[in-house]
C-alpha atoms as a PDB file:
ATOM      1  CA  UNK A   1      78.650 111.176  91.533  1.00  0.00           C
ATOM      2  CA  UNK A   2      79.492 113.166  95.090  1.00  0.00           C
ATOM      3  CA  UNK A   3      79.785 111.727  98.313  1.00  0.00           C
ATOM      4  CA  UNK A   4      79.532 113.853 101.592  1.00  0.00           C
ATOM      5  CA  UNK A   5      80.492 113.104 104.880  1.00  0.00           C
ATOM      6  CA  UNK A   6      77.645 113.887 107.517  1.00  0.00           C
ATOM      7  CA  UNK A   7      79.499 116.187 109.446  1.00  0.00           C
ATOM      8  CA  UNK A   8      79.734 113.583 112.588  1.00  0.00           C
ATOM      9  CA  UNK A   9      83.229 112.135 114.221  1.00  0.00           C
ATOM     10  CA  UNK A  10      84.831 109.691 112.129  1.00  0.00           C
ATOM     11  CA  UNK A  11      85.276 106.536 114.259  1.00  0.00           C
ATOM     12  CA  UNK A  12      88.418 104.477 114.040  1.00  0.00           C
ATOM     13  CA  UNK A  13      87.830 100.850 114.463  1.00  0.00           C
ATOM     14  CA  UNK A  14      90.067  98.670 115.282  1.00  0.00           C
ATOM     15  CA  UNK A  15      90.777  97.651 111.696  1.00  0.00           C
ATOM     16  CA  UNK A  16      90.974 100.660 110.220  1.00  0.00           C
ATOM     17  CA  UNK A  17      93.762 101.509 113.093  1.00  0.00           C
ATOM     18  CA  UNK A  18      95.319  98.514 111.531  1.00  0.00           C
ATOM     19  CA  UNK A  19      94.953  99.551 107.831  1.00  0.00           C
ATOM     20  CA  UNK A  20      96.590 102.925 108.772  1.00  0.00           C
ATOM     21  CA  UNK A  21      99.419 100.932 110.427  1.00  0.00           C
ATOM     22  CA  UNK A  22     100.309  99.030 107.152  1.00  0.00           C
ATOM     23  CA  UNK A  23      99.885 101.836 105.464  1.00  0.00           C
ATOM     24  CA  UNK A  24     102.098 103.848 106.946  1.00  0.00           C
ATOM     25  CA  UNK A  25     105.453 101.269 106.730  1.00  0.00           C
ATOM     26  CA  UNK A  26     104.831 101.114 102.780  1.00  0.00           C
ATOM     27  CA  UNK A  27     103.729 104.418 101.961  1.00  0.00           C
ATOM     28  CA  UNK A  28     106.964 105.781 103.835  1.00  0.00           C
ATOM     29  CA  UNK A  29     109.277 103.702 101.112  1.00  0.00           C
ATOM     30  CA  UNK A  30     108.069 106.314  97.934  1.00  0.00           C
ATOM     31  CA  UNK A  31     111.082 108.282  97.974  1.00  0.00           C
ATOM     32  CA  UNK A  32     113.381 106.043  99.219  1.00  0.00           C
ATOM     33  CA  UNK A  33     112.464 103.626  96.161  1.00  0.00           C
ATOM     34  CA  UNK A  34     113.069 106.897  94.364  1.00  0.00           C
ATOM     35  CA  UNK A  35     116.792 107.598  95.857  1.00  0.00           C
ATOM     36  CA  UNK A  36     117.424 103.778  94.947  1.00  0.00           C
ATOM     37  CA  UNK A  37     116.480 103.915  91.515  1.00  0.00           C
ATOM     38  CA  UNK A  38     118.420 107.531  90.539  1.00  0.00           C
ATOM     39  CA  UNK A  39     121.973 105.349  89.713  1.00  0.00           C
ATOM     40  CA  UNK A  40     119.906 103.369  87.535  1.00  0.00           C
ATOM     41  CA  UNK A  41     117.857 105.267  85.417  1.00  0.00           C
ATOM     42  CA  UNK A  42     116.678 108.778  84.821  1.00  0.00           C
ATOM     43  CA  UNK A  43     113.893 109.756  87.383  1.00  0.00           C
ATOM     44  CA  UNK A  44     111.518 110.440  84.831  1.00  0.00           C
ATOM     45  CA  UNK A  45     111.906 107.140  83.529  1.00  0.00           C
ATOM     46  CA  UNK A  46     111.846 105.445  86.837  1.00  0.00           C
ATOM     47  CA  UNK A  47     108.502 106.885  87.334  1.00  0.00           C
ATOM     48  CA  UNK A  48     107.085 106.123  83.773  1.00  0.00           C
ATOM     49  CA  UNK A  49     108.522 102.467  84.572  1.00  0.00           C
ATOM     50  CA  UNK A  50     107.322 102.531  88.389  1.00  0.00           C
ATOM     51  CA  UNK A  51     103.778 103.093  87.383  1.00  0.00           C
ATOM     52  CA  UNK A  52     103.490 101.097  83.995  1.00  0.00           C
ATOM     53  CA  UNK A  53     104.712  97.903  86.038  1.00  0.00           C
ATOM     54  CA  UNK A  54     101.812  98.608  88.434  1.00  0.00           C
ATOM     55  CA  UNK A  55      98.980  99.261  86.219  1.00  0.00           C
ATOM     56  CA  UNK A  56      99.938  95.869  84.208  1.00  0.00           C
ATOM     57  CA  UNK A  57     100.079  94.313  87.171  1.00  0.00           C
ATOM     58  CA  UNK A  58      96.096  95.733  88.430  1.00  0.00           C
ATOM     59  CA  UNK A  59      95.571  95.134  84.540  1.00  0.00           C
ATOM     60  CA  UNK A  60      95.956  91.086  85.042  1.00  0.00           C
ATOM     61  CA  UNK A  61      94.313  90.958  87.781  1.00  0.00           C
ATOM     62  CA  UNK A  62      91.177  92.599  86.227  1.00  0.00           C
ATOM     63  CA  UNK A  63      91.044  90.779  83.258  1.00  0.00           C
ATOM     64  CA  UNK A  64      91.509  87.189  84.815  1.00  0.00           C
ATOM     65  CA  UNK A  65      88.775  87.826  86.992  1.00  0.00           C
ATOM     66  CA  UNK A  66      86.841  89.630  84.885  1.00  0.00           C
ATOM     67  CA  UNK A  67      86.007  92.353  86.306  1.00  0.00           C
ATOM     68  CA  UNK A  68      87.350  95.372  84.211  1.00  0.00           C
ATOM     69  CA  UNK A  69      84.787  97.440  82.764  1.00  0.00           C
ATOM     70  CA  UNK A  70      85.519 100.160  79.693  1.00  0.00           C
ATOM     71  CA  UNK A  71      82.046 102.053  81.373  1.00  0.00           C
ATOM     72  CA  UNK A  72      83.951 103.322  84.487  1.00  0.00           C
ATOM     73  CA  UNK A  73      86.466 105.265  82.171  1.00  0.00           C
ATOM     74  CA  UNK A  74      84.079 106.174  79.585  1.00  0.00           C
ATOM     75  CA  UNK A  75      81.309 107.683  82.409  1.00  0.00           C
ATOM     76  CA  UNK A  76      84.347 109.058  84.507  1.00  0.00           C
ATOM     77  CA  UNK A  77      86.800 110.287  81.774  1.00  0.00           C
ATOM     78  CA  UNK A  78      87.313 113.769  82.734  1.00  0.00           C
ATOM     79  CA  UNK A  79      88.032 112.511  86.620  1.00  0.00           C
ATOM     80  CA  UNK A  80      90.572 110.443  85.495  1.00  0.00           C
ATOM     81  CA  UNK A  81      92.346 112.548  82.870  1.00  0.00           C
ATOM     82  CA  UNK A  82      92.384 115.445  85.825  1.00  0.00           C
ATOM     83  CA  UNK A  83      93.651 112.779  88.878  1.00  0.00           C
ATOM     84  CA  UNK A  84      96.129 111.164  86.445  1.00  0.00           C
ATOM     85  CA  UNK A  85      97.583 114.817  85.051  1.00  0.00           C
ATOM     86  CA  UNK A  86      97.936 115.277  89.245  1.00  0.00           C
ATOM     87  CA  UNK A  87      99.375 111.934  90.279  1.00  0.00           C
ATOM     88  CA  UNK A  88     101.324 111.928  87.051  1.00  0.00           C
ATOM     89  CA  UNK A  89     103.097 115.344  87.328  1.00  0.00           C
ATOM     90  CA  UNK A  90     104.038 115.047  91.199  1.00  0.00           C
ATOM     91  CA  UNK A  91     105.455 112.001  90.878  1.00  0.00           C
ATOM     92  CA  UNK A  92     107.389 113.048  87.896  1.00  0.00           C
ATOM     93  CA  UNK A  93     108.309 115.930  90.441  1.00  0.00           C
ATOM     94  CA  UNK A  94     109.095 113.508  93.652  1.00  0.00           C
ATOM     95  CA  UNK A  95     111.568 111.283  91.381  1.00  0.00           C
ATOM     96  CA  UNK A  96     113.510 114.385  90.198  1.00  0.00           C
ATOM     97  CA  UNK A  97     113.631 116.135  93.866  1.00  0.00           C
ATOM     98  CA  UNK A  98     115.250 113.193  95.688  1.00  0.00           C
ATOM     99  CA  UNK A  99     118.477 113.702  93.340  1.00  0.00           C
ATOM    100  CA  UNK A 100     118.634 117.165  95.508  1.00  0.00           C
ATOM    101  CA  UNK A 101     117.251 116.412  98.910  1.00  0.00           C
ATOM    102  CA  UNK A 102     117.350 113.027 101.034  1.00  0.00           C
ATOM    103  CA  UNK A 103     114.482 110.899 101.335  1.00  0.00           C
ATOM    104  CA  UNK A 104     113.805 111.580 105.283  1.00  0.00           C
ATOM    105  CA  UNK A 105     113.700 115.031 104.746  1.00  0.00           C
ATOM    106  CA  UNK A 106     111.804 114.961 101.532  1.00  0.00           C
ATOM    107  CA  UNK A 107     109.227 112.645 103.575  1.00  0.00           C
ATOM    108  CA  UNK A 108     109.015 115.561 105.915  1.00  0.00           C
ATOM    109  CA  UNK A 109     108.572 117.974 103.798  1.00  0.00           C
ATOM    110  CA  UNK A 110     105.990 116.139 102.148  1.00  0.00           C
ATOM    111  CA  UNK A 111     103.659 116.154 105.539  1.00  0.00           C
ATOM    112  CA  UNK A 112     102.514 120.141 104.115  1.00  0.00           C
ATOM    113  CA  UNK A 113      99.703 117.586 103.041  1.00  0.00           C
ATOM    114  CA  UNK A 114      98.532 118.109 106.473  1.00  0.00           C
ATOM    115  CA  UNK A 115      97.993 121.965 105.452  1.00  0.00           C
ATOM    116  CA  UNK A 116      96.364 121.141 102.202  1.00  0.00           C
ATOM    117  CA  UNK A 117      94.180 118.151 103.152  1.00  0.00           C
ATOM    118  CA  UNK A 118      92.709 119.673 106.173  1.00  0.00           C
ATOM    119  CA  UNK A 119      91.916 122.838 103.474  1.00  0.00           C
ATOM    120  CA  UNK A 120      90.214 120.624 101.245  1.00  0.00           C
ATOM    121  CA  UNK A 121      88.470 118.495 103.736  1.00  0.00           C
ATOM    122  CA  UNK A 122      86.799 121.642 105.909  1.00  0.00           C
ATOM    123  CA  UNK A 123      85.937 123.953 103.295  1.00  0.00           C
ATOM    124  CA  UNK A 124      85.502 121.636 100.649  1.00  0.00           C
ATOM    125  CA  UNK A 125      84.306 117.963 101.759  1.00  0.00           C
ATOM    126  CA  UNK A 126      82.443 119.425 104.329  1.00  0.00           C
ATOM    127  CA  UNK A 127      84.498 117.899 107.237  1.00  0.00           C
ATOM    128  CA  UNK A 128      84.076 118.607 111.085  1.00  0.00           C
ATOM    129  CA  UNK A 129      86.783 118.086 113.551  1.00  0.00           C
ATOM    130  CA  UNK A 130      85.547 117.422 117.381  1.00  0.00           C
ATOM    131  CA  UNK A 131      87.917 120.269 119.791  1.00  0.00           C
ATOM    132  CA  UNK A 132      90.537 117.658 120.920  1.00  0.00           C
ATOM    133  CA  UNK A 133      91.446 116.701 117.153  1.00  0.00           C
ATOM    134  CA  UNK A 134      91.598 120.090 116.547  1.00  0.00           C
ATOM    135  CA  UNK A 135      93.758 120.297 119.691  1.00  0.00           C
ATOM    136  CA  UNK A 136      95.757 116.618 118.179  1.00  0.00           C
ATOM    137  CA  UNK A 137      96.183 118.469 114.628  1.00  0.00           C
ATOM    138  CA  UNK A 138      97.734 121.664 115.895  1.00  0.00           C
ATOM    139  CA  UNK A 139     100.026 119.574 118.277  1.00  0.00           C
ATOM    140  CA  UNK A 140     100.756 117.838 114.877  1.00  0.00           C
ATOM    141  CA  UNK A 141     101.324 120.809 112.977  1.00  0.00           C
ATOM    142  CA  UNK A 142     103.403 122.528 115.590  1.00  0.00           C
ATOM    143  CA  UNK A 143     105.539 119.024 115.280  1.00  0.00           C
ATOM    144  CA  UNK A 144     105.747 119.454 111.597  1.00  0.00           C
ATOM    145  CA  UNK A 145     107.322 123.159 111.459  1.00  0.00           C
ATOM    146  CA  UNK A 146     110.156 121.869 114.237  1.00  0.00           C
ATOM    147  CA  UNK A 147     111.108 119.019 111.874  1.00  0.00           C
ATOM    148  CA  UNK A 148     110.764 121.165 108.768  1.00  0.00           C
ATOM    149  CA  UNK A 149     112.335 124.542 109.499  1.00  0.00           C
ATOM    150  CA  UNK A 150     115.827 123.599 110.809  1.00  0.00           C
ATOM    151  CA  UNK A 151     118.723 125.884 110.289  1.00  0.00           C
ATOM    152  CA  UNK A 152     119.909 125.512 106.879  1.00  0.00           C
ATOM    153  CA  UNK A 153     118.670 127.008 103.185  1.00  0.00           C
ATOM    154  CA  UNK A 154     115.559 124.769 102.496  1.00  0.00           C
ATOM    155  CA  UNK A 155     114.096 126.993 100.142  1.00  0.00           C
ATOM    156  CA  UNK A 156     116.373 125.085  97.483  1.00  0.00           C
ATOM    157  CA  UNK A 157     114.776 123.906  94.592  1.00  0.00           C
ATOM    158  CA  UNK A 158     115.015 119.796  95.970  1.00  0.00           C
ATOM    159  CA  UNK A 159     112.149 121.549  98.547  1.00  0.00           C
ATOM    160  CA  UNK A 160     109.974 123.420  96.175  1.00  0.00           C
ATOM    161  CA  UNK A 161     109.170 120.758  94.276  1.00  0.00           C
ATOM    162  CA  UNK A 162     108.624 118.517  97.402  1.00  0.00           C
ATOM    163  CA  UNK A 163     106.245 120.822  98.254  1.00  0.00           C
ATOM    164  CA  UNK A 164     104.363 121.367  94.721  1.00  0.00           C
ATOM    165  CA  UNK A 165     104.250 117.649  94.080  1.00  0.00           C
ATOM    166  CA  UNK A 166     102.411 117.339  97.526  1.00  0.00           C
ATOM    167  CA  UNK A 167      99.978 120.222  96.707  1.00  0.00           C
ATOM    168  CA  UNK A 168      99.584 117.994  93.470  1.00  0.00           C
ATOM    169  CA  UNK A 169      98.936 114.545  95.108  1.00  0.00           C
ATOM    170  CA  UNK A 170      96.888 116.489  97.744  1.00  0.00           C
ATOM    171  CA  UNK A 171      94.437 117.890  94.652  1.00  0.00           C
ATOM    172  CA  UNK A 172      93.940 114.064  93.769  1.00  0.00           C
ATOM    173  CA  UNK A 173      93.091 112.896  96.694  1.00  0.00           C
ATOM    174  CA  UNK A 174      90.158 115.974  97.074  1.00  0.00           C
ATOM    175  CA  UNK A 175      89.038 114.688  94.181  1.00  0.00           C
ATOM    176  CA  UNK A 176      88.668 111.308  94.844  1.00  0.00           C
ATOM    177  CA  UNK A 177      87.183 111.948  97.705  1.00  0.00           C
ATOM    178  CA  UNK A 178      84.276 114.220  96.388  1.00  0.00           C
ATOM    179  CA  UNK A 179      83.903 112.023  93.107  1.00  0.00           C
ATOM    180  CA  UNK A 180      85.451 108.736  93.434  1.00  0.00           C
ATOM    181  CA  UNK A 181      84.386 107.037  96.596  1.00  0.00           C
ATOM    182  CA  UNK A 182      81.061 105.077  94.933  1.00  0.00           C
ATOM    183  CA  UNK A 183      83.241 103.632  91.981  1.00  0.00           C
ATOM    184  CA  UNK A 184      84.221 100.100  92.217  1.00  0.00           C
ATOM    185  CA  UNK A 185      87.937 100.008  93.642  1.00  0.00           C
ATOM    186  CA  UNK A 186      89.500  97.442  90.963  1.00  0.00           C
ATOM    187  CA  UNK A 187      88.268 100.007  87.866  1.00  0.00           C
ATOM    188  CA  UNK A 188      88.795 103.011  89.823  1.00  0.00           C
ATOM    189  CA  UNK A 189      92.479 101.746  90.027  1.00  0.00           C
ATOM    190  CA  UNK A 190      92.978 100.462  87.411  1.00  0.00           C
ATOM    191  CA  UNK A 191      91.624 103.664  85.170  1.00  0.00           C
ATOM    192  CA  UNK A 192      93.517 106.072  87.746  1.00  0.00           C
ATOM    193  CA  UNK A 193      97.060 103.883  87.021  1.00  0.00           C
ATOM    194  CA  UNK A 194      96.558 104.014  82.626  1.00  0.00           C
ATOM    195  CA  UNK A 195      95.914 107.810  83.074  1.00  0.00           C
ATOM    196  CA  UNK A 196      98.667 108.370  85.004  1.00  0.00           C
ATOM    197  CA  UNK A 197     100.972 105.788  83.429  1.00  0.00           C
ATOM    198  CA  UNK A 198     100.137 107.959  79.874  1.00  0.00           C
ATOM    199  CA  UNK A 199     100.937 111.450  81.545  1.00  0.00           C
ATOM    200  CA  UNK A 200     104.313 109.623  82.681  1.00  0.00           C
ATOM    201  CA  UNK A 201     104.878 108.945  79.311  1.00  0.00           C
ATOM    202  CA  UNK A 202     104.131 112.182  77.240  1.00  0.00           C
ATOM    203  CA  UNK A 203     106.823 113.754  80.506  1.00  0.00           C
ATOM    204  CA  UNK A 204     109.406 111.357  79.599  1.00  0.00           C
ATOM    205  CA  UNK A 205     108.898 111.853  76.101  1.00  0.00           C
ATOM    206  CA  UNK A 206     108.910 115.673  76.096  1.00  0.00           C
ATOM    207  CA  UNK A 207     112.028 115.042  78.201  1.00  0.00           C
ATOM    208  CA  UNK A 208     113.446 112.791  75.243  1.00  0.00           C
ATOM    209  CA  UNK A 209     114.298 110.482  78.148  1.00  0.00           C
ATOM    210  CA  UNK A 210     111.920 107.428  76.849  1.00  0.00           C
ATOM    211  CA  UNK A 211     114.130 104.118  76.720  1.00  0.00           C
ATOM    212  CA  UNK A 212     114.178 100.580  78.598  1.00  0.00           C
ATOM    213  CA  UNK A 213     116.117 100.109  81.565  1.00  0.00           C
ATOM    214  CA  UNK A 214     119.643  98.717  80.772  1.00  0.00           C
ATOM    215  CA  UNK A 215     120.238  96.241  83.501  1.00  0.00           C
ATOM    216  CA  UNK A 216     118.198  93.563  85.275  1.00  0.00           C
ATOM    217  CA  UNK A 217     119.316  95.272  88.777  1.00  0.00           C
ATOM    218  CA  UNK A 218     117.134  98.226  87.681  1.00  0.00           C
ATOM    219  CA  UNK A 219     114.270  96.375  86.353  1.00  0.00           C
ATOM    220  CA  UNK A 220     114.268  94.196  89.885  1.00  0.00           C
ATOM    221  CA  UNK A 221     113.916  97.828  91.647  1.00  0.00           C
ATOM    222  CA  UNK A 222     111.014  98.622  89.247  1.00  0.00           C
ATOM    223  CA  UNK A 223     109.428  95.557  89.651  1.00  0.00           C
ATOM    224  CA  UNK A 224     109.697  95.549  93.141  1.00  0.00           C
ATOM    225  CA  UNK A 225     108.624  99.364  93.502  1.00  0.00           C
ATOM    226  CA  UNK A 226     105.940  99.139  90.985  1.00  0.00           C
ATOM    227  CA  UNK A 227     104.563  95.752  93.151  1.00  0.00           C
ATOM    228  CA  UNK A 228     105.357  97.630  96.396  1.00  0.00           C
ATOM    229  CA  UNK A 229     104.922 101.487  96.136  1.00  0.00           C
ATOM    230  CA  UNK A 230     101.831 101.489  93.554  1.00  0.00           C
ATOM    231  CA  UNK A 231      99.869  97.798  93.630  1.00  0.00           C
ATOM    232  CA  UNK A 232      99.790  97.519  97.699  1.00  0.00           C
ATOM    233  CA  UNK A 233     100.718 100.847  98.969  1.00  0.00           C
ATOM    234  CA  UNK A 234      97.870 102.828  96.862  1.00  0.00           C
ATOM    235  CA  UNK A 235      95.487 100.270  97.428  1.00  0.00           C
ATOM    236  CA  UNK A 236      96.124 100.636 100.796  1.00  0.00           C
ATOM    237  CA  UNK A 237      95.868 104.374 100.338  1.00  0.00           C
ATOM    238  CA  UNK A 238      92.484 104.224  98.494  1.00  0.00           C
ATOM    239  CA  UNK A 239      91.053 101.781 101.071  1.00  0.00           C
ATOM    240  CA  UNK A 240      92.090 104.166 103.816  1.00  0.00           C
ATOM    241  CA  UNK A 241      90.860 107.410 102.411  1.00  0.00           C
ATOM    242  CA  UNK A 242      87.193 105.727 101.559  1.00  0.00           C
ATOM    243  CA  UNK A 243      86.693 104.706 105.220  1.00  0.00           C
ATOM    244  CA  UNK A 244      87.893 107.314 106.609  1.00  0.00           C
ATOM    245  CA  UNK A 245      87.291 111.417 106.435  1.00  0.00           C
ATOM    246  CA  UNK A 246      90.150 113.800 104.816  1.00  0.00           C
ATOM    247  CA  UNK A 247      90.853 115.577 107.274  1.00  0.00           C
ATOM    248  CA  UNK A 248      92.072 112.429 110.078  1.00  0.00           C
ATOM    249  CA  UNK A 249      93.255 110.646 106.647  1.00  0.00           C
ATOM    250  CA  UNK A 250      95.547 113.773 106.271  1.00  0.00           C
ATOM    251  CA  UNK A 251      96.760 113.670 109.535  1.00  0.00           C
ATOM    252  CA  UNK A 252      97.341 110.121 110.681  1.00  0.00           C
ATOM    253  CA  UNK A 253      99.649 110.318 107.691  1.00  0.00           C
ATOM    254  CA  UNK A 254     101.494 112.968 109.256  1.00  0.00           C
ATOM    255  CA  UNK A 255     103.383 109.837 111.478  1.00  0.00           C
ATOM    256  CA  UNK A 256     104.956 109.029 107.655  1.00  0.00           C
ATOM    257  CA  UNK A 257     108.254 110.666 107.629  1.00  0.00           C
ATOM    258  CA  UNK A 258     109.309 108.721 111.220  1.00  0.00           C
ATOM    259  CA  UNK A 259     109.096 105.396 109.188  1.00  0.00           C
ATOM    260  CA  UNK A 260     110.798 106.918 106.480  1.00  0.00           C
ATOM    261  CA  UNK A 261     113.485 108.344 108.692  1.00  0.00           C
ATOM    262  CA  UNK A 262     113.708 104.400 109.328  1.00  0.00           C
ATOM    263  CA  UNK A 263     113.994 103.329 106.393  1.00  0.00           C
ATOM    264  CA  UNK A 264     116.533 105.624 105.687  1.00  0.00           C
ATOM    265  CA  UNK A 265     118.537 105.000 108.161  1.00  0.00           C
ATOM    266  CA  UNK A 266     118.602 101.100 107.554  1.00  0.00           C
ATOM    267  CA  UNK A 267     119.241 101.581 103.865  1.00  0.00           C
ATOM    268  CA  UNK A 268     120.782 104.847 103.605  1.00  0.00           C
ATOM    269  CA  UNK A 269     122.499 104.940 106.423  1.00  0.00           C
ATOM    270  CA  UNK A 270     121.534 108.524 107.358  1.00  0.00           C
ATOM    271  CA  UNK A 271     119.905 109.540 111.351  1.00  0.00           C
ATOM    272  CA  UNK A 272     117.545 111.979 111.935  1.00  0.00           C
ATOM    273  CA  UNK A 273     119.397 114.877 114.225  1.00  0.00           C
ATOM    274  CA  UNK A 274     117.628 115.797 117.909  1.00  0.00           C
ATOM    275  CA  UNK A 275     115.775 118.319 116.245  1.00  0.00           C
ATOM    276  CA  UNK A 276     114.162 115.795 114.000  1.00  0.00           C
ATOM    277  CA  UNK A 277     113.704 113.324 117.174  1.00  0.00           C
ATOM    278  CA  UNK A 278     111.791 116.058 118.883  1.00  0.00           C
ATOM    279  CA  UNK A 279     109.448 117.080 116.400  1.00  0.00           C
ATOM    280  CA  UNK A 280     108.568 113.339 115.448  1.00  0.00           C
ATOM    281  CA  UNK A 281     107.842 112.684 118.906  1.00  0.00           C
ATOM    282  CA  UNK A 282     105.290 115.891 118.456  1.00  0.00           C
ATOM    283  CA  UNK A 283     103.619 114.567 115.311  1.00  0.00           C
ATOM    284  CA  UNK A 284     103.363 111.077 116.659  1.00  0.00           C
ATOM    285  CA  UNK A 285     101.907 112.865 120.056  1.00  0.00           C
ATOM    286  CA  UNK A 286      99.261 115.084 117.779  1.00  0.00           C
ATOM    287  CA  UNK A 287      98.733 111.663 115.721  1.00  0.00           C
ATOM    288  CA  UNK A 288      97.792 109.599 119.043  1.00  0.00           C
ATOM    289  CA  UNK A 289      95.158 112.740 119.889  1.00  0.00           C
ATOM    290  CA  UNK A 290      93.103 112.459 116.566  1.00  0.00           C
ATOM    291  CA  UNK A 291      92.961 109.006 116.231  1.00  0.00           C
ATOM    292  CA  UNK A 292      91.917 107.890 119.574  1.00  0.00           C
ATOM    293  CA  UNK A 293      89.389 111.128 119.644  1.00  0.00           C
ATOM    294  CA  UNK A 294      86.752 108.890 118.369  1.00  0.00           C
ATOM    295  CA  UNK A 295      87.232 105.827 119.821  1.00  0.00           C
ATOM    296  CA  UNK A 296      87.053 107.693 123.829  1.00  0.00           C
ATOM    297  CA  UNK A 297      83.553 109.454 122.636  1.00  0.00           C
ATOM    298  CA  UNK A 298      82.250 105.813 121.312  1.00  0.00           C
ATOM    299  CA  UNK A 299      82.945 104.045 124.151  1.00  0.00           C
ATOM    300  CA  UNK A 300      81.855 107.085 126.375  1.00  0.00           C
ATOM    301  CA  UNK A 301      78.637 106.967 124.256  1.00  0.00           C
ATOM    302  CA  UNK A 302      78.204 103.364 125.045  1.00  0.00           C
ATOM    303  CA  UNK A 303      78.830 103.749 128.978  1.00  0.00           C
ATOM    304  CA  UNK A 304      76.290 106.713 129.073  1.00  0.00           C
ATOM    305  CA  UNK A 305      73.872 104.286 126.852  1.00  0.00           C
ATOM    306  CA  UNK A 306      74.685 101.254 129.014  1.00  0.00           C
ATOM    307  CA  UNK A 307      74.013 103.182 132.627  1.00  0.00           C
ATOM    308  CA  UNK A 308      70.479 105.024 131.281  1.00  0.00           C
ATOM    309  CA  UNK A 309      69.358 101.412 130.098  1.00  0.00           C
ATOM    310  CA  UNK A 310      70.087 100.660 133.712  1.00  0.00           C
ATOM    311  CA  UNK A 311      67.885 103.356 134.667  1.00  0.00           C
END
C-alpha cells in the first residue's frame, strides 16, 4: 500500500504540538541510555537486549488484547525484513559510537536527519514546504553546521558511524512513510520490533558477543531503556510521523540534541560550550518558524473566511 501527502501545508494542532513535545524529552535519552549501559555490557548486546525487552513487552500487550495478527507480517514481509535490517544495523551502530563520542554531541550529529529526511520527503514523498518553512529549515540547518563543525577532528570514526546510523534510521522512516502509514499501529510495531530484534541478534552473534547480562543493575537499565527508549519513545515516534509530513517531522526533531545536551548534563555531568549554546538557540529559532508556519496561515484562512461571510 502507498500513501501520499496532497502537496498542501501540514497543520500543527495543538495536540500534535504536544505529541512533538513528549517526544522530544524521550527520544533525546537514546544515546544517553546507550553511554549508561557501555560499563555493563557490550553495546551490541545492549542493543539486542534493548530491543528484545521492548518487542516482549508490545508482544503482551497484543496478545492479551488480542489484537496481533500473523497477516500484517505475512502481506508486509519484505517491508519489515528491509525496516528491521535498517533500524537493526544503526542501532547496532549508535550503541558502538557512544564508546567514542559523548552523547550530546552524538545527538547533534545525529540531526544530518534533517538533510536526509527533507531528501526523502521532497523528491520522494512528494512533500511541499510553504517559503517561510523553507526560510525556518535553512535557519535550522544553518544552526546545525555551528553546533556540528566546531574546531576539533570530528571526522573520527565515533562520527562516521553517527552519521551512517542516521542515514540508516532516516531510510526507515522513508519507508514507513510511503508503505506503512495504513497498517494498524499495534502489528506494525510489533512486526517492525521481531525484525529488528532478529537482525540484533544474527549482529551479536556474528560478533560472538551473544550472552545474558551478568548483574541485575544492567538488566534494570535494559528494562528501563527497552520500556523507555523503544515501547513509548517509538510509539511516540510512529504516532508523530503518521500525522504529520516528513519533511516538518524531520525538522521539529532537529530541537533533539538541546534536550539531550540536558540530559547530559544532569547525568553526565558534561555542558554544552557557547558555540553549542548559539547554534541551539538557531535550531530552536528555525524549529519555532516551521511549526507555527501552519498554524498563522489557518488562522489567517479563518479571519479572511470569517470577514467575507461578513460580506
Amino acid at each position: 500500500m502507498t500513501t501520499r501527502n496532497s502537496g498542501l501545508p501540514q497543520t500543527l494542532s495543538t495536540q500534535s504540538v504536544a505529541l512533538l513535545v513528549a517526544l522530544l524529552l524521550v527520544d533525546s535519552l537514546h544515546f544517553v541510555f546507550a553511554r549508561l549501559m557501555l560499563p555493563h555490557a557490550n553495546p551490541f548486546l545492549s542493543a539486542l537486549f534493548v530491543m528484545g525487552i521492548g518487542t516482549v513487552e508490545v508482544g503482551i500487550f497484543g496478545i492479551v488484547t488480542g489484537r496481533l495478527r500473523l497477516a500484517t507480517f505475512t502481506r508486509h514481509w519484505l517491508f519489515f525484513v528491509a525496516i528491521g535490517f535498517c533500524i537493526g544495523v544503526s542501532t547496532a551502530i549508535s550503541y558502538s559510537a557512544v564508546a567514542l563520542i559523548d552523547p550530546g554531541t552524538a545527538s547533534i550529529l545525529s540531526k544530518t536527519s534533517i538533510i536526509f529526511g527533507l531528501g526523502f520527503g521532497i523528491f520522494w514523498l512528494g512533500d511541499r514546504l510553504t517559503r517561510p518553512q523553507i526560510v525556518g529549515a535553512a535557519i535550522a540547518f544553518v544552526g546545525l553546521i555551528i553546533v556540528t563543525f566546531q574546531p576539533g577532528n570530528y571526522l573520527r570514526t565515533g562520527s562516521l558511524l553517527i552519521v551512517f546510523s542516521t542515514l540508516l534510521y532516516s531510510s526507515h522512516t522513508a519507508l514507513t512513510k510511503r508503505y506503512g502509514g495504513g497498517m494498524d499501529m499495534l502489528n506494525f510495531f510489533f512486526y517492525r520490533l521481531l525484525l529488528t530484534t532478529a537482525f540484533l541478534f544474527a549482529i551479536a552473534g556474528i560478533q560472538g558477543e551473544l550472552a545474558l547480562p551478568a548483574t541485575p543493575t544492567a538488566w534494570g537499565l535494559l528494562i528501563l531503556a527497552g520500556t523507555v527508549d523503544v515501547v513509548i519513545s517509538r510509539t511516540l515516534y510512529y504516532t508523530a510521523l503518521r500525522r504529520l509530513d516528513m519533511s516538518i517531522f524531520t525538522i521539529v526533531l532537529t530541537a533533539g540534541p538541546v534536550a539531550a545536551i540536558l540530559w547530559s548534563l544532569v547525568l553526565f555531568d558534561v555542558f554544552p560550550n557557547p558555540r553549542q549554546l548559539v547554534g541551539g538557540a538557531i535550531v530552536l529559532t528555525g524549529v519555532i518558524v516551521v511549526t507555527a508556519t501552519p498554524v498563522l496561515l489557518r488562522r489567517r484562512r479563518q479571519r479572511q473566511g470569517a470577514t467575507l461571510a461578513a460580506d
